[in-house]
Protein backbone atom coordinates (compact mmCIF):
# COMPACT_ATOMS: atom_id res chain seq x y z
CA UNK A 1 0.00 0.00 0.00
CA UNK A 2 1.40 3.33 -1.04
CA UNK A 3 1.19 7.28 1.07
CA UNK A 4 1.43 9.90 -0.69
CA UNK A 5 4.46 11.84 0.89
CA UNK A 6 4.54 15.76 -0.01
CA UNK A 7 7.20 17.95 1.31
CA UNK A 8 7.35 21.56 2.16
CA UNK A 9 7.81 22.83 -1.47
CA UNK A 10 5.22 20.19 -2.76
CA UNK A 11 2.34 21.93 0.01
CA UNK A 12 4.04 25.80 -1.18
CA UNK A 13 3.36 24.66 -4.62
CA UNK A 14 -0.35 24.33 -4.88
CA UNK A 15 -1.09 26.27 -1.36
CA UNK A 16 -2.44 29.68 -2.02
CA UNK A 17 -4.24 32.12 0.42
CA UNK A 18 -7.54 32.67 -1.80
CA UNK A 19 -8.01 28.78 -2.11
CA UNK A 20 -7.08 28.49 1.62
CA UNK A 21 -9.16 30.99 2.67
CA UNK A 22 -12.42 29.26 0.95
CA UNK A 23 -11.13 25.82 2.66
CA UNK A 24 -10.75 27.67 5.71
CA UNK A 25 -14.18 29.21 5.55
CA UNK A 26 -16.04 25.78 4.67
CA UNK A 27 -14.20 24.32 7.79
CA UNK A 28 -15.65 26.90 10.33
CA UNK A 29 -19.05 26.33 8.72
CA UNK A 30 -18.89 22.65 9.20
CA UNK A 31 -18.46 23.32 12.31
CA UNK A 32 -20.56 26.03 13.52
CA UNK A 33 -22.86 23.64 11.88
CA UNK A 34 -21.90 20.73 14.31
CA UNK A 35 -21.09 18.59 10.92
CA UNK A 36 -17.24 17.87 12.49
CA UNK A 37 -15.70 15.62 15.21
CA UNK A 38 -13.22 16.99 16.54
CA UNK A 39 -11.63 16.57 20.10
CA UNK A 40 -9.87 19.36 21.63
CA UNK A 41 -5.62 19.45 21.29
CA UNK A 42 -3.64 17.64 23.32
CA UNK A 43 -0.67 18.94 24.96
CA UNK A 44 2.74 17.45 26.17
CA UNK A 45 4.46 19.76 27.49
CA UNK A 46 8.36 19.42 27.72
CA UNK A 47 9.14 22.27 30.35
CA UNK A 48 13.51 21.74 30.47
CA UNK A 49 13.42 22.57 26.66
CA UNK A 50 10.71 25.23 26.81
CA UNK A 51 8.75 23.55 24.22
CA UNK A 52 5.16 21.39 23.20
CA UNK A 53 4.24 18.64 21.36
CA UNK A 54 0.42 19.08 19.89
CA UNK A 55 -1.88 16.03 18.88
CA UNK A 56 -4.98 17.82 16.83
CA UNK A 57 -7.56 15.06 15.12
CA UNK A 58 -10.69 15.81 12.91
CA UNK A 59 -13.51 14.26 10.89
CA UNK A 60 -15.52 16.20 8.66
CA UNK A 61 -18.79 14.25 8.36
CA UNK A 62 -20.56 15.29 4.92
CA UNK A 63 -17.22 15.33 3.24
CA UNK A 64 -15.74 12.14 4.95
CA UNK A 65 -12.40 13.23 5.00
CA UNK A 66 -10.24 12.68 8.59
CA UNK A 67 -6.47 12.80 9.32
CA UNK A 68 -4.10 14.54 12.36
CA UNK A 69 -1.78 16.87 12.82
CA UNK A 70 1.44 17.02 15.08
CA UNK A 71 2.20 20.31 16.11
CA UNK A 72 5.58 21.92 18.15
CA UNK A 73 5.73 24.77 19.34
CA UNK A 74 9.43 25.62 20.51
CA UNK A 75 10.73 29.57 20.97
CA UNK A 76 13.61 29.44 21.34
CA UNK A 77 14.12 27.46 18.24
CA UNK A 78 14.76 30.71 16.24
CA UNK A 79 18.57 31.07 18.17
CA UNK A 80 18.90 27.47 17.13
CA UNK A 81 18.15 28.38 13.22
CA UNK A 82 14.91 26.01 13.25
CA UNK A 83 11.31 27.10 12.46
CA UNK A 84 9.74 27.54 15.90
CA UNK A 85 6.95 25.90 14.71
CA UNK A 86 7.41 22.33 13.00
CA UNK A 87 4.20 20.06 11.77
CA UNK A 88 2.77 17.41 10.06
CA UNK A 89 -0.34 16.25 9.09
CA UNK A 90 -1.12 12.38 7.81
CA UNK A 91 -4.61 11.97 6.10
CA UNK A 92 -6.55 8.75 6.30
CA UNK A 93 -9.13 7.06 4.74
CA UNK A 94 -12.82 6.92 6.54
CA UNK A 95 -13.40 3.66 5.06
CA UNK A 96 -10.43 1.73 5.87
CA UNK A 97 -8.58 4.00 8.29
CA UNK A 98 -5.41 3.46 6.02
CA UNK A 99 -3.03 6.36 5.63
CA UNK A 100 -3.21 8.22 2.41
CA UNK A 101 -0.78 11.16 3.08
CA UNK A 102 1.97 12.48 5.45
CA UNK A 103 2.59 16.07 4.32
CA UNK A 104 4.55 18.98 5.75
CA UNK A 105 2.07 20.92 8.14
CA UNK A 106 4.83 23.73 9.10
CA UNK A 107 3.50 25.99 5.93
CA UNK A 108 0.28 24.72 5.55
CA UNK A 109 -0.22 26.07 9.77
CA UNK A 110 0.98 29.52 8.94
CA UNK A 111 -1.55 29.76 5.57
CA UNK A 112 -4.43 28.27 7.37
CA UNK A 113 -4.18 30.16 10.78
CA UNK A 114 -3.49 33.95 8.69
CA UNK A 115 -6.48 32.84 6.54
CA UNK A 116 -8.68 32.20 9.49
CA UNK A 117 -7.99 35.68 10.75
CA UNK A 118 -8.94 36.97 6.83
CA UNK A 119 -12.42 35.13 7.67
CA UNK A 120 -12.75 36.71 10.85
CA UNK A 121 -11.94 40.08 9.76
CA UNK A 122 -14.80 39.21 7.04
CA UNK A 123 -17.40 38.84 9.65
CA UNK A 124 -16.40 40.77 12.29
CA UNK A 125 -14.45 44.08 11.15
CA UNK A 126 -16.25 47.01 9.65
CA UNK A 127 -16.91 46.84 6.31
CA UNK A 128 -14.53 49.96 5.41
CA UNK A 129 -12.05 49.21 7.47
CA UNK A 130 -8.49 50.45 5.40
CA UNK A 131 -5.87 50.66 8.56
CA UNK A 132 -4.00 47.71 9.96
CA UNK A 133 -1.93 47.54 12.84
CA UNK A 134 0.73 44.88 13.69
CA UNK A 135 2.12 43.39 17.21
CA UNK A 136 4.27 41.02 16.28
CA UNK A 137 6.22 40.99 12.82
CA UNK A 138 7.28 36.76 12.31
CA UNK A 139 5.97 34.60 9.99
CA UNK A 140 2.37 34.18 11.42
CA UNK A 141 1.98 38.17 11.22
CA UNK A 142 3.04 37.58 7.28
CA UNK A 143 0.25 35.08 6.72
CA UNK A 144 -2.13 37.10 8.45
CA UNK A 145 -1.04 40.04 6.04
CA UNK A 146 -1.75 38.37 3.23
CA UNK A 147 -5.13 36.76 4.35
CA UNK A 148 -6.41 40.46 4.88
CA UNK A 149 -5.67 42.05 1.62
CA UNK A 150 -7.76 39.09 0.28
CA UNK A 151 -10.49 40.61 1.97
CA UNK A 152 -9.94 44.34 2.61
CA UNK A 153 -8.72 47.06 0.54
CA UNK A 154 -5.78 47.92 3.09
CA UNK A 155 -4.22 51.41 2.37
CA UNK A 156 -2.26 51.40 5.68
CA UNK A 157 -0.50 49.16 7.88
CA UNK A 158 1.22 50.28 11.17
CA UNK A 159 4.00 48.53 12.59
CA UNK A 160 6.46 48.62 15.57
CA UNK A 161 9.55 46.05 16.38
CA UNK A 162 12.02 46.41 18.83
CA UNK A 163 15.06 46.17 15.97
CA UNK A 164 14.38 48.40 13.53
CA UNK A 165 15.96 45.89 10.64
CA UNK A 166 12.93 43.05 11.32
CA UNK A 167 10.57 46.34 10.47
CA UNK A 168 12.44 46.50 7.14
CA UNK A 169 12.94 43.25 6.03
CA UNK A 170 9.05 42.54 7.18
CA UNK A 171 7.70 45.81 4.91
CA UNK A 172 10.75 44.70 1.66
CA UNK A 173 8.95 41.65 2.04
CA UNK A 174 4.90 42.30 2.49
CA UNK A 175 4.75 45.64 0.31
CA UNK A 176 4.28 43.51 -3.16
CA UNK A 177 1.37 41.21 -0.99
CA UNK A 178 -0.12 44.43 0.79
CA UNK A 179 0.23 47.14 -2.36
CA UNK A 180 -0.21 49.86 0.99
CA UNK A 181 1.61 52.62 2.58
CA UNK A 182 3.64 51.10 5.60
CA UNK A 183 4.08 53.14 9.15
CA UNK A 184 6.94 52.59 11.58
CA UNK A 185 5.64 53.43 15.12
CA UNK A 186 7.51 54.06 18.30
CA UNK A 187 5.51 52.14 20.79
CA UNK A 188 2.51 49.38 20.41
CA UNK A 189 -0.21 52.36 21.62
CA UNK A 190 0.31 53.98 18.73
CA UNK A 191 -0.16 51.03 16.55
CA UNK A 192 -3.57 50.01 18.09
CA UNK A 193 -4.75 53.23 15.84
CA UNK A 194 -6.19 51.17 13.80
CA UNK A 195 -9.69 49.24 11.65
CA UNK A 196 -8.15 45.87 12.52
CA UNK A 197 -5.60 44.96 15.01
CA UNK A 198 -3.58 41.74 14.62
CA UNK A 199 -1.12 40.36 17.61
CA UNK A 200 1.26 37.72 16.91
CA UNK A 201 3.37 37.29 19.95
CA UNK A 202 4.00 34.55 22.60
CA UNK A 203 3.81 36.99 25.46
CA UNK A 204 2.60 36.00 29.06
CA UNK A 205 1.90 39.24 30.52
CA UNK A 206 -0.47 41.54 28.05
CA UNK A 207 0.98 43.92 25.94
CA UNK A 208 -2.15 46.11 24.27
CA UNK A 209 -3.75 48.23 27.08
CA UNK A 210 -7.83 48.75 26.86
CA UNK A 211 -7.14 52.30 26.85
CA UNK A 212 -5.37 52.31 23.88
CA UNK A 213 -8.13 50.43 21.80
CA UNK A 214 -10.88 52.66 20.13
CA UNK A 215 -14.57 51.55 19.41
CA UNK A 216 -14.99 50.01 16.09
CA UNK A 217 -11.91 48.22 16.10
CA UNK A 218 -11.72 44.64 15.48
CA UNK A 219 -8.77 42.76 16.49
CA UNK A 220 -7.36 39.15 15.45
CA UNK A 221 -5.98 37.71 18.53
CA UNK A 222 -3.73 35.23 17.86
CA UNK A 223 -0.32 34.61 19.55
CA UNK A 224 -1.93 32.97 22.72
CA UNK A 225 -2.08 29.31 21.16
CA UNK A 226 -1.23 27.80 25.10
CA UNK A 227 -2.39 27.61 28.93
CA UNK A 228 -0.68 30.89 30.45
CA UNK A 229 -0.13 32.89 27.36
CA UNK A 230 -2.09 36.24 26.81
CA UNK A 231 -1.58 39.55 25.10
CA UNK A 232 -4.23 41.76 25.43
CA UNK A 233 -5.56 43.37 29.03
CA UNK A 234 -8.26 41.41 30.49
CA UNK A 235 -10.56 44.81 30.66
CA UNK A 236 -10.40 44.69 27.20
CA UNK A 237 -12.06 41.56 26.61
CA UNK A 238 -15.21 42.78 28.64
CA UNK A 239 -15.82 45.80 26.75
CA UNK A 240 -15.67 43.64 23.60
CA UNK A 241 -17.68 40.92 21.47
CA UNK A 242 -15.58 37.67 21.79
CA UNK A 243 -15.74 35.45 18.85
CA UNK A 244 -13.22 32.21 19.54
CA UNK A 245 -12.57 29.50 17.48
CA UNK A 246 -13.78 26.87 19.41
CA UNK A 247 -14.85 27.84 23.10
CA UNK A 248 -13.17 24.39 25.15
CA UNK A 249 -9.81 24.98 23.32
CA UNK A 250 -10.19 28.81 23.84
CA UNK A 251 -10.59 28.60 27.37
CA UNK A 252 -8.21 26.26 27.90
CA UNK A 253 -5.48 28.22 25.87
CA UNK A 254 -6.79 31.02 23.86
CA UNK A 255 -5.90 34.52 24.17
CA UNK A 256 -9.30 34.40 26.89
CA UNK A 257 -7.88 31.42 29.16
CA UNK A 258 -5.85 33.47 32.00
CA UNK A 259 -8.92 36.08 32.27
CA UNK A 260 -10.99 32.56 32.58
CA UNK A 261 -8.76 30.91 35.37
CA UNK A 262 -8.33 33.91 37.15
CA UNK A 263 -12.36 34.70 37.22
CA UNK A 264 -12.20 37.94 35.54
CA UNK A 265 -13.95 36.65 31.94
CA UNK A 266 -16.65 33.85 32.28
CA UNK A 267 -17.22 31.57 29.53
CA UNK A 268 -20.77 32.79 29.56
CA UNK A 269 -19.39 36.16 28.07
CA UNK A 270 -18.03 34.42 25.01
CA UNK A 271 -20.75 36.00 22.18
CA UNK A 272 -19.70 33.11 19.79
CA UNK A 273 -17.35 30.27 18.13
CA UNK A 274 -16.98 31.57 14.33
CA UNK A 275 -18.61 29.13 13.03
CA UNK A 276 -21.56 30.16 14.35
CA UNK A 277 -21.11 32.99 12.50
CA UNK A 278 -20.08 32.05 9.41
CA UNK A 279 -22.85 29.34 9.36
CA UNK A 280 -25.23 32.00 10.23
CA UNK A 281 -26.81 30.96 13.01
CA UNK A 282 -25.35 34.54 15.12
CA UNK A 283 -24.85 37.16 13.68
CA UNK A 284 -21.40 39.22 13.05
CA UNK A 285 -20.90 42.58 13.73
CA UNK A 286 -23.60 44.19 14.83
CA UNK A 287 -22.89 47.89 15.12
CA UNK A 288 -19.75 50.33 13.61
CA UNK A 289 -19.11 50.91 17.69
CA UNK A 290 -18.38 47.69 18.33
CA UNK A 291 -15.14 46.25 19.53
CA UNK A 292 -14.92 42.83 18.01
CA UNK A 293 -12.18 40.05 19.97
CA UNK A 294 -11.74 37.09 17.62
CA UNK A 295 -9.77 34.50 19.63
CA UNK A 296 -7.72 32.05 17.22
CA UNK A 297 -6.37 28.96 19.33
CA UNK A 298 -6.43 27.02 15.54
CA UNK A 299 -8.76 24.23 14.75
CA UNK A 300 -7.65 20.69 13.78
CA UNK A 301 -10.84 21.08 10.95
CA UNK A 302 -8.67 24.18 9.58
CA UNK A 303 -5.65 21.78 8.64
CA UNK A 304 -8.10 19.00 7.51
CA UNK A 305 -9.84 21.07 5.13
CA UNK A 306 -6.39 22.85 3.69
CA UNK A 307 -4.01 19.18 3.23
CA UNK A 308 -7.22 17.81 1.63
CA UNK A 309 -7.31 20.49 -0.43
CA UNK A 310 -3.65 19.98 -0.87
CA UNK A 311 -3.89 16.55 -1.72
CA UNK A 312 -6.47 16.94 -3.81
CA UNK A 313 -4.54 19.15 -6.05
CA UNK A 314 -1.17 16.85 -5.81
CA UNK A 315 -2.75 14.37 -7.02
CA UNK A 316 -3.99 15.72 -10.08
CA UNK A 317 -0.48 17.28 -10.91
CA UNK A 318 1.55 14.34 -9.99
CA UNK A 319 3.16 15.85 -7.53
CA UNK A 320 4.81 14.17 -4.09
CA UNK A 321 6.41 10.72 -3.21
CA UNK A 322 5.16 7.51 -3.13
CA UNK A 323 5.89 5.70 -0.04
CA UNK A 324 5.66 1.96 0.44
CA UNK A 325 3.74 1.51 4.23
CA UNK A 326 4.19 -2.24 3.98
């Protein structure tokens, strides 16, 4: 029996954010719909190297497709020249439970989490919403980028980094994706100025004030993947419509599980998983006054949807390894 084995330049090849963002989109429906199984991550965490290992399953019922991915999340990787975050994900068949694929899920996580923040911003940001502003300038803020120009006619982005060469390379790099006017700012205030807020960092302490954040803004919260991590002030989150992903993973370790633990935010005060709203069954944005959370902890249905799609598209180009399993 063969798998289908597609590397990192095999996914890059036929991975691009409009096509992810429609797989992305279907996946939240599916399961604001209630149409996916889907346990919540697990987590082994491997304190002495200051790292995780994630397990993240899914089934998508009407479109019988299933698999897993294996997530890492290791900081400190970077000073080691490795991706910080590593993945794959194996597809299997519903009918026989055989493997079909092992692919590399390090690219396909960055496309698929920026182009759930692009669906998000859909939903929840006002409509003529032009201004970005970035915490956080790594690969995930690059994806996210991208994901929003998709949806969005951006004609500024503000940014701010501690070395002022990341801020180059980051605006050399996204000015072709973005086609906008790019702002340096001195502090992270300045940059919550904004129509849509995006924060990419692995912080543990919060790092946007409420009092910095103006009404209409809608912000893509998405660094805080992990019990303990959170980067925007708890007060924040009660003046605000909170949209997660999926409301066990969330408040486990979303950007709303410390406010959770610590009693400040109450599950009750979640307004709604996404999929609710992309299904329809809530509705998005309600009001131009309205500050609009969306919590992004990343859904195992978001990675099914994208390596099917993926696979789908190797196949027809011929594209990958085949692997003898036995």
């Amino acid at each position: 029996m063969d798998i289908l084995w597609l590397n990192q330049s095999d996914v890059k090849g036929v991975l691009d954010m409009s096509s992810t963002l429609l797989a992305v989109e279907s996946g939240f429906r599916e399961h604001g719909l209630n149409k996916v199984q889907m346990p919540p991550k697990s987590y082994l965490y491997f304190k002495k190297h200051n790292g995780d290992l994630r397990t993240m399953p899914s089934f998508m019922e009407e479109q019988d497709i299933a698999g897993v991915k294996i997530v890492n999340v290791h900081p400190e990787n970077r000073e080691k020249g490795l991706p910080t975050v590593m993945a794959v994900v194996v597809l299997n068949s519903t009918e026989t439970g055989a493997p079909l694929a092992i692919m590399d899920g390090s690219y396909l996580t960055d496309m698929r989490t920026g182009a759930s923040g692009g669906v998000a911003a859909k939903y929840l940001a006002r409509p003529d919403s032009n201004v970005v502003g970035m915490v956080g300038l790594g690969d995930q803020a690059r994806t996210q980028l991208c994901a929003l120009s998709k949806v969005m006619d951006i004609e500024e982005v503000k940014i701010t980094c501690r070395k002022p060469s990341s801020c180059d390379a980051f605006v050399k790099e996204m000015q072709p994706f973005a086609n906008c006017d790019f702002a340096k700012k001195d502090s992270i205030k300045e940059v919550c100025d904004c129509d849509i807020l995006v924060t990419t960092t692995p912080v543990r302490n919060p790092i946007v004030m409420s009092e910095w954040v103006q009404e209409g803004t809608h912000i893509n919260a998405i660094g805080a993947d992990a019990m303990g991590k959170q980067e925007l002030d708890s007060s924040l989150l009660k003046r605000s419509k909170v949209v997660v992903d999926d409301i066990i993973q969330a408040s486990h370790s979303g950007e709303i599980n410390v406010p959770v633990s610590s009693g400040i935010f109450s599950k009750t005060d979640i307004y709604a998983e996404l999929g609710e709203v992309v299904a329809g069954i809530k509705p998005g944005r309600e009001s131009d006054e309205e500050i609009t959370i969306f919590d992004s902890t990343g859904l195992a249905v978001q990675d099914l949807v994208t390596a099917n799609m993926v696979y789908e598209k190797a196949l027809e180009k011929g594209m990958g390894k085949k692997l003898e399993l036995f």
